[in-house]
C-alpha atoms as a PDB file:
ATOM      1  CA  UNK A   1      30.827  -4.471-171.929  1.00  0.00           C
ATOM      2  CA  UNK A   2      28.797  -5.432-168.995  1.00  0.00           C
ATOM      3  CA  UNK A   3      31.024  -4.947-165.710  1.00  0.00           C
ATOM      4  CA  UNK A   4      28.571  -7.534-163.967  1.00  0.00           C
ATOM      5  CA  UNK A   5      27.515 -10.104-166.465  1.00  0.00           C
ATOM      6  CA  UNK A   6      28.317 -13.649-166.121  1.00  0.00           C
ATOM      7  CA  UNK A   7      30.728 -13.354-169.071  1.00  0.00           C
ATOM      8  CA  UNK A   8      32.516 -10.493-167.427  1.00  0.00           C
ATOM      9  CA  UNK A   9      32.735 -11.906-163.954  1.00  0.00           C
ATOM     10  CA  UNK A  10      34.053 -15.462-165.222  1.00  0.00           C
ATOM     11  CA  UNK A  11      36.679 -13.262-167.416  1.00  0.00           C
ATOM     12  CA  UNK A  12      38.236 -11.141-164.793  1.00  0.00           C
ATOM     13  CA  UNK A  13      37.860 -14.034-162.325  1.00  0.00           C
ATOM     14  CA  UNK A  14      40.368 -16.255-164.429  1.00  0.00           C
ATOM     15  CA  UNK A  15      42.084 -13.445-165.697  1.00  0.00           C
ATOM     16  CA  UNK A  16      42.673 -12.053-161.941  1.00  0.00           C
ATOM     17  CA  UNK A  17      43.525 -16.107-160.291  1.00  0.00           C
ATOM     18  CA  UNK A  18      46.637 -16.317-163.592  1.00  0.00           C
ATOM     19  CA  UNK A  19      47.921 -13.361-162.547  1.00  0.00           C
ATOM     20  CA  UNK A  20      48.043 -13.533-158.835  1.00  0.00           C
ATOM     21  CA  UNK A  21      49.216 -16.919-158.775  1.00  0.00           C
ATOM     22  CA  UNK A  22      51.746 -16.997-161.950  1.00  0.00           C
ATOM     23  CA  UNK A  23      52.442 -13.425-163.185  1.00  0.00           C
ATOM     24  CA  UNK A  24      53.130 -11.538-159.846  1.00  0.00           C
ATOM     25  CA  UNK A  25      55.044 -13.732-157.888  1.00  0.00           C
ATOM     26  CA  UNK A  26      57.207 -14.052-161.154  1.00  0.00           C
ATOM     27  CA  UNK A  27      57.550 -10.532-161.070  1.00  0.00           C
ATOM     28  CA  UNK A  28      58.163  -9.695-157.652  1.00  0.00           C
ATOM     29  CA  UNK A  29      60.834 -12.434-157.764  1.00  0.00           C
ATOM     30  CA  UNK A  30      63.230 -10.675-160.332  1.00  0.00           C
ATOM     31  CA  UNK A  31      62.871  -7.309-158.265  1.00  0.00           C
ATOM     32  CA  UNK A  32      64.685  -6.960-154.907  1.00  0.00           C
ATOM     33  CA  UNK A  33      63.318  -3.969-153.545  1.00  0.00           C
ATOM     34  CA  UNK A  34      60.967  -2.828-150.611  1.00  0.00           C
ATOM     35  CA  UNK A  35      57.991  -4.553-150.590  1.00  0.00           C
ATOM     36  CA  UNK A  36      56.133  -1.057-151.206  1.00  0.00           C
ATOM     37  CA  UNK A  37      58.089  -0.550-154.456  1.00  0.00           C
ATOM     38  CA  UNK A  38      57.610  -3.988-155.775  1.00  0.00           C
ATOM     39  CA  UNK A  39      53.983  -3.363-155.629  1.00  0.00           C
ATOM     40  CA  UNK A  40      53.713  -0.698-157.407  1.00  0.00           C
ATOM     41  CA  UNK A  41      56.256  -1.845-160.162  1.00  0.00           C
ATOM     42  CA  UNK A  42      54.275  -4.870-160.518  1.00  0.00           C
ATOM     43  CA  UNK A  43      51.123  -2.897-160.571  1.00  0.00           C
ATOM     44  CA  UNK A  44      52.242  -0.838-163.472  1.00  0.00           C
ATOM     45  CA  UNK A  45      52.582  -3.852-165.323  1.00  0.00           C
ATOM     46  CA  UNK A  46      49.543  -5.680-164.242  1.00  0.00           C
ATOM     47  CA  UNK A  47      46.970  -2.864-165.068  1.00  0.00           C
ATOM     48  CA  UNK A  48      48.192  -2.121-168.979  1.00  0.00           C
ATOM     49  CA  UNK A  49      47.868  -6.014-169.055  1.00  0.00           C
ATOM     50  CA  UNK A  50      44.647  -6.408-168.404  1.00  0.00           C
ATOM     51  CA  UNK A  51      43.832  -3.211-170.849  1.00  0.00           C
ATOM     52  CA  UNK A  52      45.246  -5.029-173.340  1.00  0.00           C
ATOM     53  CA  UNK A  53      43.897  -8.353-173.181  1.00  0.00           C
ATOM     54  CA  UNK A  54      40.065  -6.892-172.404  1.00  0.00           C
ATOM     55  CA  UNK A  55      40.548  -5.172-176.347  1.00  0.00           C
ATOM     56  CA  UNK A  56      41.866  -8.581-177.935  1.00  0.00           C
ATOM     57  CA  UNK A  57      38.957 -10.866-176.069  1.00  0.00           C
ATOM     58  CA  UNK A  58      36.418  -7.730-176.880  1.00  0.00           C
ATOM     59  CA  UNK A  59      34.451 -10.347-178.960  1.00  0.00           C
ATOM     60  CA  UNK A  60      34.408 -12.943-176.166  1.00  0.00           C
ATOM     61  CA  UNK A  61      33.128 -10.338-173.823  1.00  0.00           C
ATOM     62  CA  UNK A  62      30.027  -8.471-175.687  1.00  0.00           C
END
C-alpha cells in the first residue's frame, strides 16, 4: 500500500473523521475515568481497529 496515494489519503481521511466524531466520544462516554486513562483505553481500541479494517479493504487500497 501506498501511505501517500490518493486512495490511501481519502481512506484514512474518512476512516480517521468516523472515528473521531462517532467511535471515540462513544467510547469515552461509557468510561468515567481521568481524562489521561480514557485516552489511552480508547486508543487501544482505536489502533487494532484500524489494523483490521486496512486487511478487509486491502483490495480497495492497492
Amino acid at each position: 500500500m501506498k501511505l501517500f496515494s490518493t486512495k490511501s489519503i481519502i481512506f484514512y481521511s474518512v476512516l480517521g473523521a468516523i472515528t473521531a466524531f462517532t467511535i471515540i466520544p462513544f467510547i469515552r462516554g461509557l468510561i468515567d475515568y481521568s481524562p489521561f486513562v480514557e485516552i489511552m483505553i480508547t486508543t487501544t481500541i482505536v489502533l487494532p481497529m484500524y489494523a483490521v479494517i486496512t486487511r478487509l479493504l486491502r483490495k480497495y487500497l492497492s
